[in-house]
Protein backbone atom coordinates (compact mmCIF):
# COMPACT_ATOMS: atom_id res chain seq x y z
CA UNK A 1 1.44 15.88 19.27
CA UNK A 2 1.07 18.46 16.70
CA UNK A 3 -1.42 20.82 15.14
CA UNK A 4 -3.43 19.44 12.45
CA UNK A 5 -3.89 21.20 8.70
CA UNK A 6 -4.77 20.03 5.76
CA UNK A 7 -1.40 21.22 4.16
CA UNK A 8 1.41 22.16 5.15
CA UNK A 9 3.68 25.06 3.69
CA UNK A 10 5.63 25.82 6.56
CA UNK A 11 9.11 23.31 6.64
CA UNK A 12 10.08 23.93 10.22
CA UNK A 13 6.82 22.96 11.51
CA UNK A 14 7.04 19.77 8.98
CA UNK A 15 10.32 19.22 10.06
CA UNK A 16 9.66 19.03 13.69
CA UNK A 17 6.26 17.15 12.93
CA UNK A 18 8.42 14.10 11.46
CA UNK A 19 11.24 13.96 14.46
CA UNK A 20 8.55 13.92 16.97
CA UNK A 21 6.56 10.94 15.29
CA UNK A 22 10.28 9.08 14.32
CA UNK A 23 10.82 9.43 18.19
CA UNK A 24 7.70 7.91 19.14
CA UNK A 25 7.80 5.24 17.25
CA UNK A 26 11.31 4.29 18.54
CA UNK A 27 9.75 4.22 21.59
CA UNK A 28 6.88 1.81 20.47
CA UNK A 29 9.26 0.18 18.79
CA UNK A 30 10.68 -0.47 22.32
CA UNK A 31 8.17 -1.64 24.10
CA UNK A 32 7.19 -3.62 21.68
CA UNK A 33 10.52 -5.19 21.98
CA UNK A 34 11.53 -4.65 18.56
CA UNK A 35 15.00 -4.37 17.44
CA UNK A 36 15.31 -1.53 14.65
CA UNK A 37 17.53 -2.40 11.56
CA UNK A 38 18.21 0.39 9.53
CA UNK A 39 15.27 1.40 7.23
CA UNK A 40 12.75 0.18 9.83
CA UNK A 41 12.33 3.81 10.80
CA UNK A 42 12.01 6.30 7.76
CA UNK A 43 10.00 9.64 6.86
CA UNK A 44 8.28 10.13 2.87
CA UNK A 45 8.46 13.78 3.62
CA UNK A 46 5.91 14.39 0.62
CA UNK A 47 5.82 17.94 -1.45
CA UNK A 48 5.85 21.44 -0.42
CA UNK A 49 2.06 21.21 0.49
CA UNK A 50 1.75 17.56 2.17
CA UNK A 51 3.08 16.29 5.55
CA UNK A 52 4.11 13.23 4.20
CA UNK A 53 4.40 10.16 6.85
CA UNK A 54 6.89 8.65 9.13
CA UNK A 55 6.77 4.96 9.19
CA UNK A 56 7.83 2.25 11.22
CA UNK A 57 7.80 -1.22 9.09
CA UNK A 58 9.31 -4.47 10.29
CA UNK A 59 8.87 -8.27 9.87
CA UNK A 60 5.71 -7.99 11.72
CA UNK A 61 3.94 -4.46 11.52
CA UNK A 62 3.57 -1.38 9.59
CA UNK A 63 2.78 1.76 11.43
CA UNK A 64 2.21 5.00 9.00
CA UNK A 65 2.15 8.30 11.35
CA UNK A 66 0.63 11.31 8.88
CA UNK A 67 0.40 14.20 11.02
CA UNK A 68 -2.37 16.40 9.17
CA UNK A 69 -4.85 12.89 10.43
CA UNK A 70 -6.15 11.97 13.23
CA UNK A 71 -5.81 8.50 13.39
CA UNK A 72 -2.01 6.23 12.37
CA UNK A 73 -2.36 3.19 10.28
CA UNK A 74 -1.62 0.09 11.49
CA UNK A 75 -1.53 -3.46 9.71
CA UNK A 76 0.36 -6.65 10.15
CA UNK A 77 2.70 -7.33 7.45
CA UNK A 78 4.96 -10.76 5.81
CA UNK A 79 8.36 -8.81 5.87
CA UNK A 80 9.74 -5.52 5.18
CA UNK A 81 8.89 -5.96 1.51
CA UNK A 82 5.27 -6.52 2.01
CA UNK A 83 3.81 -3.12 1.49
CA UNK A 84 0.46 -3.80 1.19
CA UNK A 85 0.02 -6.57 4.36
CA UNK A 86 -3.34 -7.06 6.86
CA UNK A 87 -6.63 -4.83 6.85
CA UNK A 88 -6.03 -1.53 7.89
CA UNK A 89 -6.35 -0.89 11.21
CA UNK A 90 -6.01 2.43 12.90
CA UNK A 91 -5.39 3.84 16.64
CA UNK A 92 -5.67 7.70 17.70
CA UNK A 93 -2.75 9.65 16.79
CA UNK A 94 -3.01 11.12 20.66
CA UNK A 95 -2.26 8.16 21.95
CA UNK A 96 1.40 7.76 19.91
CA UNK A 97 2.41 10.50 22.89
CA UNK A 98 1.99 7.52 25.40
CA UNK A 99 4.49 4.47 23.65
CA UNK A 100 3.11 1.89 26.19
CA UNK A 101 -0.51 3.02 26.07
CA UNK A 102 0.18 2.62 21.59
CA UNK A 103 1.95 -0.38 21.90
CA UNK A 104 -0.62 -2.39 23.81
CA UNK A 105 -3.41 -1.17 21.53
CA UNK A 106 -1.52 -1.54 18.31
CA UNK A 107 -1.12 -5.67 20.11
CA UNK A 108 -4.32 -6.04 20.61
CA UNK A 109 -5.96 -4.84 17.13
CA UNK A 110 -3.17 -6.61 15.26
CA UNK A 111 -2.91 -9.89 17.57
CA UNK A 112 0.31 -9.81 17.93
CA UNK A 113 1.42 -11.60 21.06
């Protein structure tokens, strides 16, 4: 999905990194069967040096996509104000390239139904 570094001083590339993972996680969001309200989908762009993360937090879950890891956090959560929610779970950031593939694994670690 896009090249890993520790930072990142080049906007464009940061940029791109974020629309990418917001247009993933619409389409988890999907097949999931989740309707997005506004603020359900945002980017923390972070400094000049950091990636920052694109998140995807509804009633139920709370996906964090930081491009410089491998990995995206996942945890259930009780609302869109609940920043804090389940154990941290986490699923290969490869596999946000593949929405159905992501979905069904972020399901089954979370127990979602």
């Amino acid at each position: 999905m896009v090249t890993r570094y520790a930072f990142c001083h080049d906007q464009a590339a940061k940029v791109a990194a974020h629309k990418t993972a917001k247009r993933h996680l619409r389409k988890v969001a999907k097949c999931l069967g989740i309707t997005l309200a506004p603020g359900d989908l945002r980017n923390s762009p972070g400094g000049p040096i950091i990636w920052g993360e694109s998140i995807l937090h509804t009633d139920r879950v709370y996906v964090q996509v930081d491009p410089s890891r491998e990995h995206v956090l996942v945890r259930t959560v009780r609302g869109r104000s609940d920043y804090t929610g389940g154990r941290n779970c986490y699923i290969p950031l490869a596999l946000l390239s593949k929405p159905k593939v992501f979905a069904t694994h972020l399901q089954s670690i979370l127990g979602l139904a």
